[in-house]
PDB file of N, CA and C in Angstrom:
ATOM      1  N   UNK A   1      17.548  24.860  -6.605  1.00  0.00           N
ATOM      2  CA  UNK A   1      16.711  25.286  -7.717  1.00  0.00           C
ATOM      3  C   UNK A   1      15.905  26.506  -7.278  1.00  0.00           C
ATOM      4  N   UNK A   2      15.613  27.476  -8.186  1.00  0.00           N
ATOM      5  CA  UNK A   2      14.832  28.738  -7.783  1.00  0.00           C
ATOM      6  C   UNK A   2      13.198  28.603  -7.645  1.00  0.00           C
ATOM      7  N   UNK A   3      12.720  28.965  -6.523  1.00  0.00           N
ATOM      8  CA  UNK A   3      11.244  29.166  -6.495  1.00  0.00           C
ATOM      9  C   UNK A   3      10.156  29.413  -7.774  1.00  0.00           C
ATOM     10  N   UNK A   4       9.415  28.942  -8.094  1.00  0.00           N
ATOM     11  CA  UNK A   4       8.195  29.397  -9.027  1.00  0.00           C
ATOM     12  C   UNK A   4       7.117  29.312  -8.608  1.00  0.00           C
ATOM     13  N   UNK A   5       6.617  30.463  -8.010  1.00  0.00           N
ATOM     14  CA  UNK A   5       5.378  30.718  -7.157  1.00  0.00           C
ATOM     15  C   UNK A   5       4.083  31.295  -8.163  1.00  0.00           C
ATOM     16  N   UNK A   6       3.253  31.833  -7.764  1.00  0.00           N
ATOM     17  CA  UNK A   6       1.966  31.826  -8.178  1.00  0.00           C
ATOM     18  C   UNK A   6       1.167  32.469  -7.108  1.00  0.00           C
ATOM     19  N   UNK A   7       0.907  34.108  -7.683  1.00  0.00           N
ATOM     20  CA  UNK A   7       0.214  34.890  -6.543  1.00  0.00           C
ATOM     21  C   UNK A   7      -0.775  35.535  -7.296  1.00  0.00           C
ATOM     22  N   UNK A   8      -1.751  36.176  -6.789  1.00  0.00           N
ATOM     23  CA  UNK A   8      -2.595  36.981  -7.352  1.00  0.00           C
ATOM     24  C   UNK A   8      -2.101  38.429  -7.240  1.00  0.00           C
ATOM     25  N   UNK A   9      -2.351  39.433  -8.308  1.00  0.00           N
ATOM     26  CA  UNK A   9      -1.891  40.528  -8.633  1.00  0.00           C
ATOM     27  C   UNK A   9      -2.256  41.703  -7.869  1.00  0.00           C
ATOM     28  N   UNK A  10      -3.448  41.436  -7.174  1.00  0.00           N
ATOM     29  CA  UNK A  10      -4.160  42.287  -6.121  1.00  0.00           C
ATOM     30  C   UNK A  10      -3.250  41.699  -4.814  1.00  0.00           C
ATOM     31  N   UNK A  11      -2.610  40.577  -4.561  1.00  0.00           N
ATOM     32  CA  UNK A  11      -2.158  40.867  -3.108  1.00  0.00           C
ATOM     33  C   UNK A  11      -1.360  41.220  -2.934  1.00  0.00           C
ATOM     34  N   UNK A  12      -0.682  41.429  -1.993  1.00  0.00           N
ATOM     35  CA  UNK A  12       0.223  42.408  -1.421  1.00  0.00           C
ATOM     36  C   UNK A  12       1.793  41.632  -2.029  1.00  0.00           C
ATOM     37  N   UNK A  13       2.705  42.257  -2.624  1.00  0.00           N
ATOM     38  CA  UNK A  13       3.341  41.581  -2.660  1.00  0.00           C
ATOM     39  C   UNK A  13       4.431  41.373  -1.482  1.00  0.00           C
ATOM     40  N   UNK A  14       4.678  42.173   0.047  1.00  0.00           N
ATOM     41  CA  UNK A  14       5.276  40.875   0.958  1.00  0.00           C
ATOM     42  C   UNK A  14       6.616  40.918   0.947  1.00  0.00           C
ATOM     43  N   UNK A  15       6.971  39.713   1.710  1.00  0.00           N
ATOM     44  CA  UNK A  15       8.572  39.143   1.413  1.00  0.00           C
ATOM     45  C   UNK A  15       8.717  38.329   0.653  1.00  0.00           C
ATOM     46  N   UNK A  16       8.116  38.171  -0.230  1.00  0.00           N
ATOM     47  CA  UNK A  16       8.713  37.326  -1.291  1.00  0.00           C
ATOM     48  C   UNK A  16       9.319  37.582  -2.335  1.00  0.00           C
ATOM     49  N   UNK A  17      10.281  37.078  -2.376  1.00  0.00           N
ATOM     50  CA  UNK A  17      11.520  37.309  -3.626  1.00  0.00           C
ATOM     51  C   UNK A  17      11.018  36.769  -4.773  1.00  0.00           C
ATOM     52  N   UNK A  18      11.985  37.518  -5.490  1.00  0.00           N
ATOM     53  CA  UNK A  18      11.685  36.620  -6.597  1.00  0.00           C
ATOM     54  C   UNK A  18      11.176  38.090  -8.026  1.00  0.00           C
ATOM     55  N   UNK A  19      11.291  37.817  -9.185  1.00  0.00           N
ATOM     56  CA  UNK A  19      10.808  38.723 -10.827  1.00  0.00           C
ATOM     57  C   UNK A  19       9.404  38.153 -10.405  1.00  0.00           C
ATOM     58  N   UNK A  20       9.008  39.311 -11.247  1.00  0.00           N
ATOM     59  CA  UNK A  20       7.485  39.294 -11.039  1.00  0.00           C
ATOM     60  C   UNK A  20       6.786  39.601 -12.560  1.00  0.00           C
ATOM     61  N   UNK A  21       6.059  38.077 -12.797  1.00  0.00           N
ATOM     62  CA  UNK A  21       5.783  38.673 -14.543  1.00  0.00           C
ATOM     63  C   UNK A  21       4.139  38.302 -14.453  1.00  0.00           C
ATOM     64  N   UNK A  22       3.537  38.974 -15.080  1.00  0.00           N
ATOM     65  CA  UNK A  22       1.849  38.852 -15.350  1.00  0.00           C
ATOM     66  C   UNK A  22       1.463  38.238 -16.733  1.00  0.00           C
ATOM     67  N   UNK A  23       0.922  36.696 -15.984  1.00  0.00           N
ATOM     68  CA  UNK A  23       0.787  36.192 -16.984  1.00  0.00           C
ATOM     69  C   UNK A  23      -0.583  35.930 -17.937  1.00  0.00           C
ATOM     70  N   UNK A  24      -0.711  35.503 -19.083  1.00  0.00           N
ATOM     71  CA  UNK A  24      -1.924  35.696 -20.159  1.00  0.00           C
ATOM     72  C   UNK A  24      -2.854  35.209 -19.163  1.00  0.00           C
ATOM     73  N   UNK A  25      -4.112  35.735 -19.557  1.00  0.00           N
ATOM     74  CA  UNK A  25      -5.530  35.219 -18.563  1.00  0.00           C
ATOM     75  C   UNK A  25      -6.243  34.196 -19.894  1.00  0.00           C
ATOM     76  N   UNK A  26      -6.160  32.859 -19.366  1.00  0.00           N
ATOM     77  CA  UNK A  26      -6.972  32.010 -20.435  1.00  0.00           C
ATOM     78  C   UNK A  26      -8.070  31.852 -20.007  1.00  0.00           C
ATOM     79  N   UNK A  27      -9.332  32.242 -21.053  1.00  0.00           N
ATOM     80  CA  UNK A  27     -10.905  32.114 -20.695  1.00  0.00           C
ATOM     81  C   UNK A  27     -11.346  30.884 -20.555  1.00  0.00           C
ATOM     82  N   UNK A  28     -11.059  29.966 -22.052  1.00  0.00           N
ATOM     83  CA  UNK A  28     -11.677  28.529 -22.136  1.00  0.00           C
ATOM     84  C   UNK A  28     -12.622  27.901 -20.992  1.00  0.00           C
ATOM     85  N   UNK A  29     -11.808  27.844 -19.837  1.00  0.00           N
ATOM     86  CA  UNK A  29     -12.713  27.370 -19.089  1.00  0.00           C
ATOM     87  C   UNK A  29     -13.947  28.011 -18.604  1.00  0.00           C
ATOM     88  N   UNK A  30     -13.815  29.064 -18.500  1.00  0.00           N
ATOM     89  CA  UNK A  30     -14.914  29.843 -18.053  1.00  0.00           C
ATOM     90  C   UNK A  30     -14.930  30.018 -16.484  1.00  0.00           C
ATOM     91  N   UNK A  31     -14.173  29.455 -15.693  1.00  0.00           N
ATOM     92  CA  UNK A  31     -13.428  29.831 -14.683  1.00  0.00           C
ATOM     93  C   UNK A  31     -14.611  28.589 -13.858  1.00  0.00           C
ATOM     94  N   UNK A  32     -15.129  27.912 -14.580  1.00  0.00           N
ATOM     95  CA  UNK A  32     -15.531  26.029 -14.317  1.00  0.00           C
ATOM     96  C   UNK A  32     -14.805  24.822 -14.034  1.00  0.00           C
ATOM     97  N   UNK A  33     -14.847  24.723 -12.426  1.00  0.00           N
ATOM     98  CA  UNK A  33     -14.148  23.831 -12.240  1.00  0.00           C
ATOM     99  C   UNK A  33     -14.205  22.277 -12.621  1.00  0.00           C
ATOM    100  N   UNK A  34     -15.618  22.286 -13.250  1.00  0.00           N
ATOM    101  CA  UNK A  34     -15.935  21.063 -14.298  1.00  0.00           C
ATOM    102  C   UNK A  34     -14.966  20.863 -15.122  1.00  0.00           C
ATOM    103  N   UNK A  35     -14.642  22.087 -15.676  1.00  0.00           N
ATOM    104  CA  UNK A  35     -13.537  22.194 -16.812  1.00  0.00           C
ATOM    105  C   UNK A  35     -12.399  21.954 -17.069  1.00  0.00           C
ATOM    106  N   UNK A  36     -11.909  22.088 -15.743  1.00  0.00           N
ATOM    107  CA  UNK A  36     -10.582  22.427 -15.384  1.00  0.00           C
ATOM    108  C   UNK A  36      -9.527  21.146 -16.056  1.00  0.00           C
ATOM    109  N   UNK A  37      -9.736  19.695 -15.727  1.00  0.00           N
ATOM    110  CA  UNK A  37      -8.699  19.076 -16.340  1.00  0.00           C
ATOM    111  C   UNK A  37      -8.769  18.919 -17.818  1.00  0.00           C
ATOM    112  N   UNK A  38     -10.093  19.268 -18.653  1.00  0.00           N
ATOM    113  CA  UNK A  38     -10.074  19.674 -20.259  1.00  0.00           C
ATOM    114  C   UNK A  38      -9.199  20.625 -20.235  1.00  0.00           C
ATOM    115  N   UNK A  39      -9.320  21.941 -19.721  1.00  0.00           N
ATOM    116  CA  UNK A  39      -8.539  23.317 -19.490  1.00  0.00           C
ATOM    117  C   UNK A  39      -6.784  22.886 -19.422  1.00  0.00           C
ATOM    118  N   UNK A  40      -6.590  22.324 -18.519  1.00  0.00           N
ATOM    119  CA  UNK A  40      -4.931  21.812 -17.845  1.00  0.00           C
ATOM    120  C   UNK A  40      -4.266  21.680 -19.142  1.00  0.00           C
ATOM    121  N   UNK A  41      -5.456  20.465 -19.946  1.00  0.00           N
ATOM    122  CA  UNK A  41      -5.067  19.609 -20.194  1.00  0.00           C
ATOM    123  C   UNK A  41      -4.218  20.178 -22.260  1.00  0.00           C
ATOM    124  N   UNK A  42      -5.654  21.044 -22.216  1.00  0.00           N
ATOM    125  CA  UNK A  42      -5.408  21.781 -23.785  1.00  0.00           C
ATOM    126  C   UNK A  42      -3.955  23.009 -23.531  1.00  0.00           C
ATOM    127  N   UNK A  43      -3.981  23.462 -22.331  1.00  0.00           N
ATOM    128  CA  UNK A  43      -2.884  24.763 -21.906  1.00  0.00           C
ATOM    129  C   UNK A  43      -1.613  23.655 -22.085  1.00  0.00           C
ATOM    130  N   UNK A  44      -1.584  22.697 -21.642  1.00  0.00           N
ATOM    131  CA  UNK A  44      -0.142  21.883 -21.541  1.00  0.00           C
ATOM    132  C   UNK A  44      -0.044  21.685 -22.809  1.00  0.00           C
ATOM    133  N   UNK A  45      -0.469  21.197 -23.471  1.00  0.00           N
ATOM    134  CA  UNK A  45      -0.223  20.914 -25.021  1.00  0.00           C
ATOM    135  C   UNK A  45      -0.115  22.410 -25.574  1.00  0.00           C
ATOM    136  N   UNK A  46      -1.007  23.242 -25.736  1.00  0.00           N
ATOM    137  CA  UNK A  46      -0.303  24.524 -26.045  1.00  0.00           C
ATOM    138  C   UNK A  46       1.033  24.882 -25.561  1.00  0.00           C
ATOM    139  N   UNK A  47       1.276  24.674 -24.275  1.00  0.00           N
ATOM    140  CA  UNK A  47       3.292  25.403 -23.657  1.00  0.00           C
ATOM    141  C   UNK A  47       4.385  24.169 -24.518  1.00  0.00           C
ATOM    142  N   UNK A  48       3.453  23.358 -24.443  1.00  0.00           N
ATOM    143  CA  UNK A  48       4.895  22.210 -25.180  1.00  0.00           C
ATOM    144  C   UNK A  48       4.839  22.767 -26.317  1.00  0.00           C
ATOM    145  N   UNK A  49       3.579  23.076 -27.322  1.00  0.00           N
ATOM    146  CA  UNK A  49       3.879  23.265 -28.901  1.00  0.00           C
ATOM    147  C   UNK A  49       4.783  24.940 -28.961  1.00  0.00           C
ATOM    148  N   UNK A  50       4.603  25.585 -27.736  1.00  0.00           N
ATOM    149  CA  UNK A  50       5.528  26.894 -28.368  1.00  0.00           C
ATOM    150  C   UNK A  50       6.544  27.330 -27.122  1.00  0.00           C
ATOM    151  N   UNK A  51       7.485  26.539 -27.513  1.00  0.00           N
ATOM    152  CA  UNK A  51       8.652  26.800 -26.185  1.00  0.00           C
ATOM    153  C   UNK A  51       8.914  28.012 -26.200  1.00  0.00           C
ATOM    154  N   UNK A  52       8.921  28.560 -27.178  1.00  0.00           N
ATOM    155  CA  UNK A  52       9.663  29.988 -27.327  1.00  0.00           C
ATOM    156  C   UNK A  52       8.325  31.097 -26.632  1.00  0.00           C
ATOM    157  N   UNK A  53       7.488  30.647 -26.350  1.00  0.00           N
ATOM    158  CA  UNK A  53       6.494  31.457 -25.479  1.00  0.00           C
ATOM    159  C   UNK A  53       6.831  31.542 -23.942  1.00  0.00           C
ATOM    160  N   UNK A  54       7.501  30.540 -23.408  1.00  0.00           N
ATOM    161  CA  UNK A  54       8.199  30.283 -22.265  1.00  0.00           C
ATOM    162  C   UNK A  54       9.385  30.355 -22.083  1.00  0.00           C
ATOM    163  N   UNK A  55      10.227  30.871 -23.009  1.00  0.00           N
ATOM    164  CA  UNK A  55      11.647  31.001 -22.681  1.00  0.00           C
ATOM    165  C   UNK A  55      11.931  31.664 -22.136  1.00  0.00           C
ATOM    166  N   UNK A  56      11.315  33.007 -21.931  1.00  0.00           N
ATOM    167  CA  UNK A  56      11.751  33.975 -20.997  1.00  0.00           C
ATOM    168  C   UNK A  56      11.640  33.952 -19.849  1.00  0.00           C
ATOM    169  N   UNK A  57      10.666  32.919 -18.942  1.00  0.00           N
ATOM    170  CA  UNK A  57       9.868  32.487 -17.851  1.00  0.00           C
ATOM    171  C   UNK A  57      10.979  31.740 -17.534  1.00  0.00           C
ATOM    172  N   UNK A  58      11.418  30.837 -18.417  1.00  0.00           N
ATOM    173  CA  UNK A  58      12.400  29.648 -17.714  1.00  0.00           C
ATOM    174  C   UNK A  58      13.469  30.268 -17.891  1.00  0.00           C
ATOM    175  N   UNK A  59      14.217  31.026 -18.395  1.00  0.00           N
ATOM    176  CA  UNK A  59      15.604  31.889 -18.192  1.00  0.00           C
ATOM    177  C   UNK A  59      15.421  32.758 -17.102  1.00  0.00           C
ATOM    178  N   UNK A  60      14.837  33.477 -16.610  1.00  0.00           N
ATOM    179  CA  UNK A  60      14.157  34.036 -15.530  1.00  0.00           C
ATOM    180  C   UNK A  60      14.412  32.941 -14.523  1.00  0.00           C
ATOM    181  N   UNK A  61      13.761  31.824 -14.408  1.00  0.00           N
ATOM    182  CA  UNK A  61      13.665  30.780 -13.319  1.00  0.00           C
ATOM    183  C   UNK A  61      14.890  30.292 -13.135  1.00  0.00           C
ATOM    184  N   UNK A  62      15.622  30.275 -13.958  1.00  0.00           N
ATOM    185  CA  UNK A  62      17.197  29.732 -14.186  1.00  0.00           C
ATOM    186  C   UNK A  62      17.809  30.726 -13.318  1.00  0.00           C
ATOM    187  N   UNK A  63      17.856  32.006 -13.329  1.00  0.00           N
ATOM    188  CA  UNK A  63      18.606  33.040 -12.422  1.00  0.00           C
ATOM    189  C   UNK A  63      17.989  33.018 -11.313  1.00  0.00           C
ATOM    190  N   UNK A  64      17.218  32.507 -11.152  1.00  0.00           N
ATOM    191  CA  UNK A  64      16.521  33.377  -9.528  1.00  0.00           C
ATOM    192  C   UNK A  64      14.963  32.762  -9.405  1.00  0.00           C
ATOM    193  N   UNK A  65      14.490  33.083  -8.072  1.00  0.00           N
ATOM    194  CA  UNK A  65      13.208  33.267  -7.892  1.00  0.00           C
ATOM    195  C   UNK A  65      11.890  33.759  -9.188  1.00  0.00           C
ATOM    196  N   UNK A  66      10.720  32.891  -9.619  1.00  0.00           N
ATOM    197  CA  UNK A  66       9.775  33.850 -10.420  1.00  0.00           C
ATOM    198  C   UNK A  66       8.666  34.018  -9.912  1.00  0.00           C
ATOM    199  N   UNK A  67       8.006  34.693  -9.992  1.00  0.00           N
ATOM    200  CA  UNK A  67       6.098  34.797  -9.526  1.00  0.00           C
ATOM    201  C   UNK A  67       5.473  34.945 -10.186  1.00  0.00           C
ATOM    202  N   UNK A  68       4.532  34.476 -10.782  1.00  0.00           N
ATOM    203  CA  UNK A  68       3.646  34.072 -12.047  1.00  0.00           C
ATOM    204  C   UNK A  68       2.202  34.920 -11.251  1.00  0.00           C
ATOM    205  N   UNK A  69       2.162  36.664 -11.868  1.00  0.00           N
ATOM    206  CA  UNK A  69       1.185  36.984 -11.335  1.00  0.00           C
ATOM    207  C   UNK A  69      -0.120  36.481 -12.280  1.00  0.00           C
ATOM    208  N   UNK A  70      -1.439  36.201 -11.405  1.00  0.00           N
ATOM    209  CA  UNK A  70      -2.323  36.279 -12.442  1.00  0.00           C
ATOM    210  C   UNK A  70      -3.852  37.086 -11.875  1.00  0.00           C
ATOM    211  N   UNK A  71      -5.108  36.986 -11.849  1.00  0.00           N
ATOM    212  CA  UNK A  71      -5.967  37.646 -11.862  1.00  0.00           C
ATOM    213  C   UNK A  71      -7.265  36.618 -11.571  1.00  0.00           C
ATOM    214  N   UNK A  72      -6.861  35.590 -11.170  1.00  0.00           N
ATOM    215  CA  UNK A  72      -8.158  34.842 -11.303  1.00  0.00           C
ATOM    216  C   UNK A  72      -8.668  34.916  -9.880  1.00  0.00           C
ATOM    217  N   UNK A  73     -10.124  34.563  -9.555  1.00  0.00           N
ATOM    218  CA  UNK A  73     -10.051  34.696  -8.143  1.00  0.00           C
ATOM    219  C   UNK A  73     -10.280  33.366  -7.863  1.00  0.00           C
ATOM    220  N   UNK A  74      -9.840  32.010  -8.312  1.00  0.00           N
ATOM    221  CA  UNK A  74      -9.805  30.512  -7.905  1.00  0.00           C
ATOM    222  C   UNK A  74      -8.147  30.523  -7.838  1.00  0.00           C
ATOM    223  N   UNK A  75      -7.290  29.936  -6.932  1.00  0.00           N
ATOM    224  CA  UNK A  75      -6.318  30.422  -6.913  1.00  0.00           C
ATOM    225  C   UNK A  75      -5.827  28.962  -6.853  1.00  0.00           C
ATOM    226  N   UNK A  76      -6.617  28.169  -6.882  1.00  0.00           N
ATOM    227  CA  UNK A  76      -5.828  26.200  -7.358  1.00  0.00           C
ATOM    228  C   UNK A  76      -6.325  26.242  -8.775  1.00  0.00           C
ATOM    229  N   UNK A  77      -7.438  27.019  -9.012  1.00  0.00           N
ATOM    230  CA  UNK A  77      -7.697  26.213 -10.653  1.00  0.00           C
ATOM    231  C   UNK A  77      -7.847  27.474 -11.755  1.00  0.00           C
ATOM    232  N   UNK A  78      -6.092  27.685 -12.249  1.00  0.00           N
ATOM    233  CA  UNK A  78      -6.087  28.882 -13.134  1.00  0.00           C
ATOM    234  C   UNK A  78      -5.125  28.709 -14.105  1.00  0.00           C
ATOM    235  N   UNK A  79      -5.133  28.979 -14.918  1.00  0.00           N
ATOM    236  CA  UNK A  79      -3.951  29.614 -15.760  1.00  0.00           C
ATOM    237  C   UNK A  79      -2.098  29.328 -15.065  1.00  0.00           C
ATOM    238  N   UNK A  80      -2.499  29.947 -14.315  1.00  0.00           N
ATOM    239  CA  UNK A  80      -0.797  30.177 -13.628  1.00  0.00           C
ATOM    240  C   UNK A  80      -0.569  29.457 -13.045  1.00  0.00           C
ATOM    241  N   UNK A  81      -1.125  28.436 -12.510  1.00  0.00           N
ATOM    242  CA  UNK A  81      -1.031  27.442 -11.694  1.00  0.00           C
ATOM    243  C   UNK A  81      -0.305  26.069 -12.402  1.00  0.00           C
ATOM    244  N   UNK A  82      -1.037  25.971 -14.086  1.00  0.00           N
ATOM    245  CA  UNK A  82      -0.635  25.380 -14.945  1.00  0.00           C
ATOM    246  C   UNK A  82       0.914  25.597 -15.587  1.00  0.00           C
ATOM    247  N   UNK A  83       0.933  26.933 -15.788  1.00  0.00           N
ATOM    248  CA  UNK A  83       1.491  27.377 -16.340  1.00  0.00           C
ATOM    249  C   UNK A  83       3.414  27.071 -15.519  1.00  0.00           C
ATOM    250  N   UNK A  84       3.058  26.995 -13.997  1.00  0.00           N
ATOM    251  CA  UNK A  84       3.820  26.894 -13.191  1.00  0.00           C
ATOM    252  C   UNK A  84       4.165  25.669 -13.133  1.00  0.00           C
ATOM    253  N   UNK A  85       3.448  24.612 -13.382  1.00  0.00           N
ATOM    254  CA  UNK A  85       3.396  23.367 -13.491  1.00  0.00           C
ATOM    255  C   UNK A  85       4.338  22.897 -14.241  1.00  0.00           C
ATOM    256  N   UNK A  86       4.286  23.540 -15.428  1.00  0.00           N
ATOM    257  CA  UNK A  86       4.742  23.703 -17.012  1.00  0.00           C
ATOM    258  C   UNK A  86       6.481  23.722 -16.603  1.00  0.00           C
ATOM    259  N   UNK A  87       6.658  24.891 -16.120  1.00  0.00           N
ATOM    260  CA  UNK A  87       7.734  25.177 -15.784  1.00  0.00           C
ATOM    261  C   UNK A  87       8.524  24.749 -15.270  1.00  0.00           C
ATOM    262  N   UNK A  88       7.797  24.096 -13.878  1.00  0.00           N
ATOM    263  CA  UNK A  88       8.594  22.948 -13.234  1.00  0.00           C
ATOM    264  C   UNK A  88       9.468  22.285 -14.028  1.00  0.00           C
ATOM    265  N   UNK A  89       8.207  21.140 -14.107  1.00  0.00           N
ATOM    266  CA  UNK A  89       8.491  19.780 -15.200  1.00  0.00           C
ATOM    267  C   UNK A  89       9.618  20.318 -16.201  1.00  0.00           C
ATOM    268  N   UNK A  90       9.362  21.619 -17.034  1.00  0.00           N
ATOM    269  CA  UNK A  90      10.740  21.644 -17.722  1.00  0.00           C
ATOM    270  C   UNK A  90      11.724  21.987 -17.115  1.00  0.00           C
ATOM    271  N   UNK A  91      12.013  22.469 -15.935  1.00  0.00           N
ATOM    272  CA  UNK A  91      13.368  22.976 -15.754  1.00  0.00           C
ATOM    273  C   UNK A  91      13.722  21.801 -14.915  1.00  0.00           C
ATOM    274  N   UNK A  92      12.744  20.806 -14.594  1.00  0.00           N
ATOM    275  CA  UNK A  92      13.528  19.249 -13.438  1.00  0.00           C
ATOM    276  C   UNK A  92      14.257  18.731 -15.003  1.00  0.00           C
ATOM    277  N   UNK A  93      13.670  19.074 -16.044  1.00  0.00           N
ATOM    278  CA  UNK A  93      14.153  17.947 -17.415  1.00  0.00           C
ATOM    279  C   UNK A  93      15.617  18.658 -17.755  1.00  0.00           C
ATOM    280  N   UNK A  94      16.090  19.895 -17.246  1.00  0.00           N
ATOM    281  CA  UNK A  94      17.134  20.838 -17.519  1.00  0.00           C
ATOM    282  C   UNK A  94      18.131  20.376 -16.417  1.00  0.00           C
TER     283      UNK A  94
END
């Protein structure tokens, strides 16, 4: 199965393989780690209600390596982290 990583956009990108896509920055939380499993929890129900927002991510992941750039500077509790999560879980269901 192909890698789905999760880097920040400022680092270097390295040896790591893999398409490189920059993904939406969600505020909601306010970048509060109080927040975070409300946050997880509303983003997951958003990726299930619009597959077609992720299709290109998981056809991407289907060919090859992806890297889910994002911008946050908490780098366990973000957006892309979820988002990667997301991805998993659907492509183990594929």
């Amino acid at each position: 199965m192909s890698a789905v990583r999760v880097a920040r956009v400022h680092d270097p990108v390295g040896a790591r393989p893999g398409r490189r896509f920059l993904v939406d920055l969600r505020r909601w939380s306010g970048h509060d780690v109080g927040r975070w499993p409300e946050f997880r929890r509303r983003y997951l129900a958003d990726l299930e209600a619009a597959p077609d927002a992720v299709r290109p991510l998981l056809d991407a992941a289907r060919e090859g390596d992806v890297v889910l750039l994002h911008a946050a500077g908490d780098t366990e509790h973000n957006h892309a982290v979820v988002l990667r999560e997301h991805l998993l879980a659907t492509l183990g269901d594929g």
